[in-house]
C-alpha atoms as a PDB file:
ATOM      1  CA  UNK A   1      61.881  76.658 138.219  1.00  0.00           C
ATOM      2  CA  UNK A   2      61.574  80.424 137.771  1.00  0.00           C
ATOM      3  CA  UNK A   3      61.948  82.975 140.250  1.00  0.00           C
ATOM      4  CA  UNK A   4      59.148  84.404 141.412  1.00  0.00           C
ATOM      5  CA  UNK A   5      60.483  87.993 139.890  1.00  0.00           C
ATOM      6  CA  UNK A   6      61.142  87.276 136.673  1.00  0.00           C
ATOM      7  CA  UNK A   7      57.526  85.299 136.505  1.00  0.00           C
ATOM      8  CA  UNK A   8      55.878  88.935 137.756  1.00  0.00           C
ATOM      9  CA  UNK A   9      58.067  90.678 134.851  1.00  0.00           C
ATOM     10  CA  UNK A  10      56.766  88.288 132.818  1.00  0.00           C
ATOM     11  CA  UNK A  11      52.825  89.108 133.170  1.00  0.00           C
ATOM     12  CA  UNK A  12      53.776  93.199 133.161  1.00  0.00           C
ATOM     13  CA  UNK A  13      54.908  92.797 129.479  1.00  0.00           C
ATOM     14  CA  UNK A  14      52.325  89.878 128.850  1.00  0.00           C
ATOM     15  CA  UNK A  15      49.897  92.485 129.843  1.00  0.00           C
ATOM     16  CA  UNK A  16      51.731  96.041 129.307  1.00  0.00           C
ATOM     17  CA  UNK A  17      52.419  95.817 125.120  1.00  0.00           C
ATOM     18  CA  UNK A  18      48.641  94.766 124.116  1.00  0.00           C
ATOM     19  CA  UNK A  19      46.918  97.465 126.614  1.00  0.00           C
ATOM     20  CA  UNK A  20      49.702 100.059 125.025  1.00  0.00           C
ATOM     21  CA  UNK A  21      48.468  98.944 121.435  1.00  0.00           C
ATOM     22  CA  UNK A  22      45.161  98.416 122.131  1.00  0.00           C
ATOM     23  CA  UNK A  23      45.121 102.088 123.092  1.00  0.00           C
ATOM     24  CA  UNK A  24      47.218 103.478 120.419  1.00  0.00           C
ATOM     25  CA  UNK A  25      44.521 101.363 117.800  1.00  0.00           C
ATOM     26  CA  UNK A  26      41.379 103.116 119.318  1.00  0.00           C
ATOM     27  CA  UNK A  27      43.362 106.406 119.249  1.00  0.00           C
ATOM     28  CA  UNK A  28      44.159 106.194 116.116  1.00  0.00           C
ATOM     29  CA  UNK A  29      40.185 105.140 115.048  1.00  0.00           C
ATOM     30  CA  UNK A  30      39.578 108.287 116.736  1.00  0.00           C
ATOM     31  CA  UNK A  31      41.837 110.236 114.447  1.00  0.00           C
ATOM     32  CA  UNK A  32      41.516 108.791 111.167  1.00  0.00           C
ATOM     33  CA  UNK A  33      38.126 109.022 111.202  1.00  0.00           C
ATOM     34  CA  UNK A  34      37.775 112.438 111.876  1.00  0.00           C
ATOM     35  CA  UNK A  35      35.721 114.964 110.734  1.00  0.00           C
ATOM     36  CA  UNK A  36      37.996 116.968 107.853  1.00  0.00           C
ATOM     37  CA  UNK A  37      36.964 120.317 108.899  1.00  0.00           C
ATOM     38  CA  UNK A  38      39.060 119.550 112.232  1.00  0.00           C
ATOM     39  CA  UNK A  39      42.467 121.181 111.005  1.00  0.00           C
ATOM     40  CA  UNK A  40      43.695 123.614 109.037  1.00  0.00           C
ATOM     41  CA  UNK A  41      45.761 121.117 106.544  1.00  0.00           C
ATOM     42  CA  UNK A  42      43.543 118.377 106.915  1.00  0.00           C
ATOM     43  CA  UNK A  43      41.069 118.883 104.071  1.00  0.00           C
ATOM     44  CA  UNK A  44      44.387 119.615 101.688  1.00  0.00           C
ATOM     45  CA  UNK A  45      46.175 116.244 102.707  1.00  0.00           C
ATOM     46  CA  UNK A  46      42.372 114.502 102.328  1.00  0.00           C
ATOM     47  CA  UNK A  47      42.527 115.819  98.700  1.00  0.00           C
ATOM     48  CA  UNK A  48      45.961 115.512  97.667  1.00  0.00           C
ATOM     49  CA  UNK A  49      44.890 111.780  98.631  1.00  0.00           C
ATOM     50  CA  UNK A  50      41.923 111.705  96.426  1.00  0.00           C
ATOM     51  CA  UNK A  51      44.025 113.094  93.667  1.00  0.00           C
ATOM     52  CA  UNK A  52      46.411 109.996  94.120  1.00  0.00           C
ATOM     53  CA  UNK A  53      43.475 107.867  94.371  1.00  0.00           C
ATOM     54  CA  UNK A  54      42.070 109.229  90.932  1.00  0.00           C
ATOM     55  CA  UNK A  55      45.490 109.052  88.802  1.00  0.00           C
ATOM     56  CA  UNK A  56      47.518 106.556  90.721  1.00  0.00           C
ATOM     57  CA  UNK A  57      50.971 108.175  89.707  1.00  0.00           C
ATOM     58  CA  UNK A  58      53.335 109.444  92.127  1.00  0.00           C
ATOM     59  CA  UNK A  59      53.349 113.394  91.100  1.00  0.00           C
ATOM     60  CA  UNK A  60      56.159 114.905  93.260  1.00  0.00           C
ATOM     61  CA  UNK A  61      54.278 117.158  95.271  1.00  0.00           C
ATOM     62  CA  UNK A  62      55.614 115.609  98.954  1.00  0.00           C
ATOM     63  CA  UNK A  63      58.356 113.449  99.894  1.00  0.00           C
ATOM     64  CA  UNK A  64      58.854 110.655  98.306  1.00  0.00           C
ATOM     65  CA  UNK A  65      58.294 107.930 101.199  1.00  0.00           C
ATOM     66  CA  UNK A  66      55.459 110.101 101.882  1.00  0.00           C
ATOM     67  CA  UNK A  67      53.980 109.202  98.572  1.00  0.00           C
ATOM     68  CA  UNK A  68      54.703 105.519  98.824  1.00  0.00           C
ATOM     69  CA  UNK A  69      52.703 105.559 101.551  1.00  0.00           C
ATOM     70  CA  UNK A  70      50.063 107.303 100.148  1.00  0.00           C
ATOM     71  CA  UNK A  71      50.198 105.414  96.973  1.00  0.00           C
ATOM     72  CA  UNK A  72      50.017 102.507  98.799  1.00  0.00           C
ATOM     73  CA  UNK A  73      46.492 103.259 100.241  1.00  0.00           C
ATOM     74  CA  UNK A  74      45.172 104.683  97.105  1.00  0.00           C
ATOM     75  CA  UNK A  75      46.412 101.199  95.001  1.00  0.00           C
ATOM     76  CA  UNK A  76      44.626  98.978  97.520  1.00  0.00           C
ATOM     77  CA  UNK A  77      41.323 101.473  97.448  1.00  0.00           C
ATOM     78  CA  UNK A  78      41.179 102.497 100.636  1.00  0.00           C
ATOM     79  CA  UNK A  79      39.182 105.909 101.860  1.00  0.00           C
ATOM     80  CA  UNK A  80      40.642 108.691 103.187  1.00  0.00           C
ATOM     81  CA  UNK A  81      39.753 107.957 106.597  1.00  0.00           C
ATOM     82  CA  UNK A  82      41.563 105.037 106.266  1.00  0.00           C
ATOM     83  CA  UNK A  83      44.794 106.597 105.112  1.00  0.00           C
ATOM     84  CA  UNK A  84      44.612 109.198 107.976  1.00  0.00           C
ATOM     85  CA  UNK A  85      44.185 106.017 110.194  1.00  0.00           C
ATOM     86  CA  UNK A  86      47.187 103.960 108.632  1.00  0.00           C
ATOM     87  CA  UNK A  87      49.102 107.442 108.932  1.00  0.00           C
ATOM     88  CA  UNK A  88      47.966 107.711 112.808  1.00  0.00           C
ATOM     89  CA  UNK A  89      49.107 104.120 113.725  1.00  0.00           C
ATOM     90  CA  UNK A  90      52.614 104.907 111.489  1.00  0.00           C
ATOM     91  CA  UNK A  91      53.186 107.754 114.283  1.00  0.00           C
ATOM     92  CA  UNK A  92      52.288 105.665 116.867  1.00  0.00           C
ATOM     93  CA  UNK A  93      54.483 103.085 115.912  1.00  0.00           C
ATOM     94  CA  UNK A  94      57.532 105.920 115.027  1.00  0.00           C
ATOM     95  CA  UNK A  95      56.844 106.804 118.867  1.00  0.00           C
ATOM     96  CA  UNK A  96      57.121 103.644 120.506  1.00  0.00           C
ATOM     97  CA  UNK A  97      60.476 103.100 118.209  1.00  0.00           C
ATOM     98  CA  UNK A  98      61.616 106.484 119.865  1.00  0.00           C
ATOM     99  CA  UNK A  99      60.476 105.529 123.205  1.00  0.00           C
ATOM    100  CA  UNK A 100      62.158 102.506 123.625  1.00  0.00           C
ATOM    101  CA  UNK A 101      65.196 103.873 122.056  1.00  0.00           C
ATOM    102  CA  UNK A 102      65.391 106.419 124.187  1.00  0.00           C
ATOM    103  CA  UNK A 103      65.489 104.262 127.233  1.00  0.00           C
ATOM    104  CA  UNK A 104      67.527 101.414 126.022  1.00  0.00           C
ATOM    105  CA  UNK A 105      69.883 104.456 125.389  1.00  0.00           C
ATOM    106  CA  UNK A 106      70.585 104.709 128.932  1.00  0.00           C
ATOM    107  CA  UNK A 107      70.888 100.555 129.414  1.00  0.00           C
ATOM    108  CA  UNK A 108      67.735 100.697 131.259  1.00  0.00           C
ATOM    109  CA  UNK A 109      66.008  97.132 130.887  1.00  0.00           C
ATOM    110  CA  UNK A 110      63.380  96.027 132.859  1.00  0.00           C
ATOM    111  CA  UNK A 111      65.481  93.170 134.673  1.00  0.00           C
ATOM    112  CA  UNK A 112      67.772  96.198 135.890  1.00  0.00           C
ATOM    113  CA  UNK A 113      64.715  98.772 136.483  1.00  0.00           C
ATOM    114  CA  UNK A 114      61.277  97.864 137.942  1.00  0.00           C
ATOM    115  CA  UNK A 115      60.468 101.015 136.867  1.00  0.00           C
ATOM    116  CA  UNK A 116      61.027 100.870 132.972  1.00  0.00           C
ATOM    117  CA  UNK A 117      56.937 100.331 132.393  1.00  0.00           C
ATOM    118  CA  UNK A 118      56.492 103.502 133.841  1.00  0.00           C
ATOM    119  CA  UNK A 119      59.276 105.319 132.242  1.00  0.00           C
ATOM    120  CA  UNK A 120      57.676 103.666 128.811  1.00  0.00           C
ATOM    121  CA  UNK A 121      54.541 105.357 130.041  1.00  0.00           C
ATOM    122  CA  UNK A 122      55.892 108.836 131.188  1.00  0.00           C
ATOM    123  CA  UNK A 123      57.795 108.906 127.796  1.00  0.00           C
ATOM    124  CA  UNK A 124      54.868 108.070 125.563  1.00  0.00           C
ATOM    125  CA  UNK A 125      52.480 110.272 127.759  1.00  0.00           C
ATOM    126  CA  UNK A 126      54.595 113.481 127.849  1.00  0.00           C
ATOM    127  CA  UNK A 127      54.538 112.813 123.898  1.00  0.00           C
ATOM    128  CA  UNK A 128      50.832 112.285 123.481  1.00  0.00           C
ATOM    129  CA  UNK A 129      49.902 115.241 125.131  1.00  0.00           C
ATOM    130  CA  UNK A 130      52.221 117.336 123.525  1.00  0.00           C
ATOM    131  CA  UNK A 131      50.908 120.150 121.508  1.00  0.00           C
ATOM    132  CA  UNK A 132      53.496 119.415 118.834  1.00  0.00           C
ATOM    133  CA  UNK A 133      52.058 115.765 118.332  1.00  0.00           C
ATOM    134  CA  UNK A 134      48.645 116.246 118.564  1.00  0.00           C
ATOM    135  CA  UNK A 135      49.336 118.869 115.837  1.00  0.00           C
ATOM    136  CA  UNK A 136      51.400 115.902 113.849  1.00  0.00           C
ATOM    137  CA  UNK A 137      48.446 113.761 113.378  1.00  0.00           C
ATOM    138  CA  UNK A 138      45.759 116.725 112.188  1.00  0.00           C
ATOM    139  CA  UNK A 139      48.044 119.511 110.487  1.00  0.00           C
ATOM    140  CA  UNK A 140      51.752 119.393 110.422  1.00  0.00           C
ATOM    141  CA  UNK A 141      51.672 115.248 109.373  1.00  0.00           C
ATOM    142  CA  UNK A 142      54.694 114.993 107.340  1.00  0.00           C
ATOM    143  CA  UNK A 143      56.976 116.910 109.842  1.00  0.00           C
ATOM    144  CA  UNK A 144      55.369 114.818 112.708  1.00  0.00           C
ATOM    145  CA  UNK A 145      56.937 111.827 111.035  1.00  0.00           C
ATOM    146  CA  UNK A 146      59.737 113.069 109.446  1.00  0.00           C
ATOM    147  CA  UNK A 147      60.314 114.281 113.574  1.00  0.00           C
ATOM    148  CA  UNK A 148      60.824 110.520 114.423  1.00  0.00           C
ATOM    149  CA  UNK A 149      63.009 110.168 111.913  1.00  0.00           C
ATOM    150  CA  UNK A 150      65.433 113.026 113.004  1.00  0.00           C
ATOM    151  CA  UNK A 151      64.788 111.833 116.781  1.00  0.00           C
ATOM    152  CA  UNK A 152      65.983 108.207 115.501  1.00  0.00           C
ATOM    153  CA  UNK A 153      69.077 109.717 113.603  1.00  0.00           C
ATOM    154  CA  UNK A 154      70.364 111.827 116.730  1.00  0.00           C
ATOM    155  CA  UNK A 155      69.710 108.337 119.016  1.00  0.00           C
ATOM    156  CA  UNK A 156      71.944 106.728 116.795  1.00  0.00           C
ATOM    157  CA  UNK A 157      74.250 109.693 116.168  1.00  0.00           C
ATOM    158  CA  UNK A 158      74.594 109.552 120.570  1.00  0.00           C
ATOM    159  CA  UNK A 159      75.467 105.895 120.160  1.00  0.00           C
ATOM    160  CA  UNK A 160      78.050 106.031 117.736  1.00  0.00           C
ATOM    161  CA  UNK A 161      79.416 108.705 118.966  1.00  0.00           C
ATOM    162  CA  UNK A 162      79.396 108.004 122.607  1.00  0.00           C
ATOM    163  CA  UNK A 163      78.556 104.490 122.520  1.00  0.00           C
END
Protein backbone atom coordinates (compact mmCIF):
# COMPACT_ATOMS: atom_id res chain seq x y z
CA UNK A 1 0.00 0.00 0.00
CA UNK A 2 1.09 3.58 -0.67
CA UNK A 3 1.66 6.19 1.71
CA UNK A 4 -0.70 8.56 1.99
CA UNK A 5 2.09 11.33 0.76
CA UNK A 6 3.26 10.03 -2.12
CA UNK A 7 -0.64 9.27 -3.21
CA UNK A 8 -1.24 13.37 -2.61
CA UNK A 9 2.06 13.95 -4.86
CA UNK A 10 0.59 11.84 -7.08
CA UNK A 11 -2.81 13.88 -7.87
CA UNK A 12 -0.58 17.44 -7.78
CA UNK A 13 1.24 16.23 -10.98
CA UNK A 14 -1.92 14.20 -12.19
CA UNK A 15 -3.51 17.54 -12.02
CA UNK A 16 -0.52 20.25 -12.16
CA UNK A 17 1.08 19.28 -15.98
CA UNK A 18 -2.45 19.33 -17.95
CA UNK A 19 -3.74 22.73 -16.14
CA UNK A 20 0.05 24.11 -17.00
CA UNK A 21 -0.54 22.98 -20.74
CA UNK A 22 -3.90 23.59 -20.97
CA UNK A 23 -2.95 27.19 -20.21
CA UNK A 24 0.09 27.50 -22.25
CA UNK A 25 -2.41 26.01 -25.43
CA UNK A 26 -5.06 28.83 -24.92
CA UNK A 27 -2.15 31.30 -24.56
CA UNK A 28 -0.71 30.45 -27.34
CA UNK A 29 -4.40 30.55 -29.43
CA UNK A 30 -4.33 33.92 -28.10
CA UNK A 31 -1.05 34.76 -29.75
CA UNK A 32 -1.00 33.07 -32.93
CA UNK A 33 -4.01 34.35 -33.85
CA UNK A 34 -3.36 37.76 -33.44
CA UNK A 35 -4.10 40.63 -35.21
CA UNK A 36 -0.64 41.44 -37.42
CA UNK A 37 -0.72 45.05 -36.83
CA UNK A 38 0.09 44.11 -33.02
CA UNK A 39 4.04 44.43 -33.31
CA UNK A 40 6.46 46.08 -34.95
CA UNK A 41 8.13 42.77 -36.67
CA UNK A 42 5.11 40.92 -36.82
CA UNK A 43 3.74 41.80 -40.26
CA UNK A 44 7.60 41.15 -41.65
CA UNK A 45 7.84 37.55 -40.04
CA UNK A 46 3.90 37.04 -41.40
CA UNK A 47 5.39 37.76 -44.89
CA UNK A 48 8.66 36.28 -44.91
CA UNK A 49 6.20 33.22 -44.13
CA UNK A 50 4.03 33.78 -47.07
CA UNK A 51 7.10 34.08 -49.19
CA UNK A 52 8.12 30.48 -47.96
CA UNK A 53 4.68 29.42 -48.46
CA UNK A 54 4.72 30.69 -52.20
CA UNK A 55 8.30 29.19 -53.28
CA UNK A 56 8.83 26.46 -50.78
CA UNK A 57 12.76 26.78 -50.85
CA UNK A 58 14.73 27.55 -47.92
CA UNK A 59 16.32 31.14 -49.06
CA UNK A 60 18.83 31.97 -46.26
CA UNK A 61 17.37 34.94 -44.95
CA UNK A 62 17.15 33.54 -40.98
CA UNK A 63 18.68 30.78 -39.23
CA UNK A 64 18.60 27.78 -40.50
CA UNK A 65 16.45 25.77 -37.77
CA UNK A 66 14.43 28.78 -37.99
CA UNK A 67 13.62 27.96 -41.55
CA UNK A 68 12.98 24.30 -40.96
CA UNK A 69 10.49 25.31 -38.90
CA UNK A 70 9.03 27.59 -41.05
CA UNK A 71 9.32 25.36 -43.98
CA UNK A 72 7.72 22.92 -42.17
CA UNK A 73 4.41 24.90 -41.80
CA UNK A 74 4.47 26.25 -45.23
CA UNK A 75 4.96 22.31 -46.76
CA UNK A 76 1.97 21.10 -44.76
CA UNK A 77 -0.18 24.46 -45.85
CA UNK A 78 -0.77 25.89 -42.87
CA UNK A 79 -1.75 29.88 -42.39
CA UNK A 80 0.17 32.22 -40.82
CA UNK A 81 -1.74 32.24 -37.77
CA UNK A 82 -0.98 28.89 -37.46
CA UNK A 83 2.76 29.21 -37.73
CA UNK A 84 2.75 32.08 -35.14
CA UNK A 85 0.74 29.51 -33.00
CA UNK A 86 3.17 26.44 -33.58
CA UNK A 87 6.00 29.16 -32.90
CA UNK A 88 4.09 30.27 -29.51
CA UNK A 89 3.70 26.65 -28.17
CA UNK A 90 7.71 26.02 -29.36
CA UNK A 91 8.48 28.88 -26.64
CA UNK A 92 6.31 27.53 -24.32
CA UNK A 93 7.69 24.29 -24.53
CA UNK A 94 11.63 25.90 -24.64
CA UNK A 95 10.33 27.45 -21.18
CA UNK A 96 9.12 24.60 -19.40
CA UNK A 97 12.56 22.74 -20.65
CA UNK A 98 14.31 25.79 -18.88
CA UNK A 99 12.12 25.68 -15.95
CA UNK A 100 12.54 22.37 -14.96
CA UNK A 101 16.15 22.51 -15.67
CA UNK A 102 16.64 25.12 -13.67
CA UNK A 103 15.25 23.45 -10.64
CA UNK A 104 16.45 19.98 -11.12
CA UNK A 105 19.77 22.03 -11.19
CA UNK A 106 19.60 22.51 -7.60
CA UNK A 107 18.37 18.57 -6.89
CA UNK A 108 15.09 19.92 -6.01
CA UNK A 109 12.42 17.05 -6.70
CA UNK A 110 9.17 17.08 -5.50
CA UNK A 111 9.67 13.97 -3.06
CA UNK A 112 12.46 16.27 -1.37
CA UNK A 113 10.39 19.72 -1.76
CA UNK A 114 6.60 20.12 -1.28
CA UNK A 115 7.19 23.20 -2.67
CA UNK A 116 8.62 22.39 -6.24
CA UNK A 117 4.87 23.07 -7.92
CA UNK A 118 5.16 26.39 -6.78
CA UNK A 119 8.70 27.03 -7.61
CA UNK A 120 7.55 25.52 -11.28
CA UNK A 121 4.96 28.25 -11.04
CA UNK A 122 7.06 31.25 -9.71
CA UNK A 123 9.66 30.29 -12.43
CA UNK A 124 7.28 30.12 -15.36
CA UNK A 125 5.30 33.22 -14.01
CA UNK A 126 8.27 35.60 -13.46
CA UNK A 127 8.98 34.47 -17.24
CA UNK A 128 5.55 35.07 -18.65
CA UNK A 129 5.27 38.36 -17.45
CA UNK A 130 8.48 39.40 -18.42
CA UNK A 131 8.73 42.20 -20.84
CA UNK A 132 11.51 40.36 -22.65
CA UNK A 133 9.11 37.30 -23.39
CA UNK A 134 6.11 38.84 -24.14
CA UNK A 135 8.30 40.75 -26.67
CA UNK A 136 9.68 37.05 -27.88
CA UNK A 137 6.40 35.89 -29.07
CA UNK A 138 5.25 39.36 -31.08
CA UNK A 139 8.68 41.06 -32.19
CA UNK A 140 12.03 39.79 -31.21
CA UNK A 141 10.83 35.77 -32.07
CA UNK A 142 14.00 34.33 -33.17
CA UNK A 143 16.09 35.75 -30.21
CA UNK A 144 13.21 34.65 -27.82
CA UNK A 145 14.06 31.13 -28.87
CA UNK A 146 17.42 31.23 -29.66
CA UNK A 147 17.31 32.72 -25.59
CA UNK A 148 16.30 29.13 -24.48
CA UNK A 149 18.80 27.80 -26.26
CA UNK A 150 21.69 29.88 -24.66
CA UNK A 151 19.75 29.45 -21.16
CA UNK A 152 19.95 25.50 -21.91
CA UNK A 153 23.74 25.71 -22.93
CA UNK A 154 24.83 27.70 -19.66
CA UNK A 155 22.50 24.92 -17.51
CA UNK A 156 24.55 22.42 -18.95
CA UNK A 157 27.79 24.42 -19.03
CA UNK A 158 26.96 24.75 -14.70
CA UNK A 159 26.63 20.98 -14.70
CA UNK A 160 29.63 19.99 -16.31
CA UNK A 161 31.46 22.25 -14.86
CA UNK A 162 30.29 22.06 -11.34
CA UNK A 163 28.38 19.00 -11.52
Amino acid sequence: MRPIHSFFIANKIALFIPAVIFMQILLSLFIGYRDLSIGSDTYRYAEYYQALKDCLTLCGEHEVGFQIFGYIFAYTGQTSASYFFGISLFIFLMLNLVSLKFVTMFNITYEQNRDYFLLLLLIFFICLLSPFFVSAHINAIRQGIASFFVYLSLFFFINLSFG
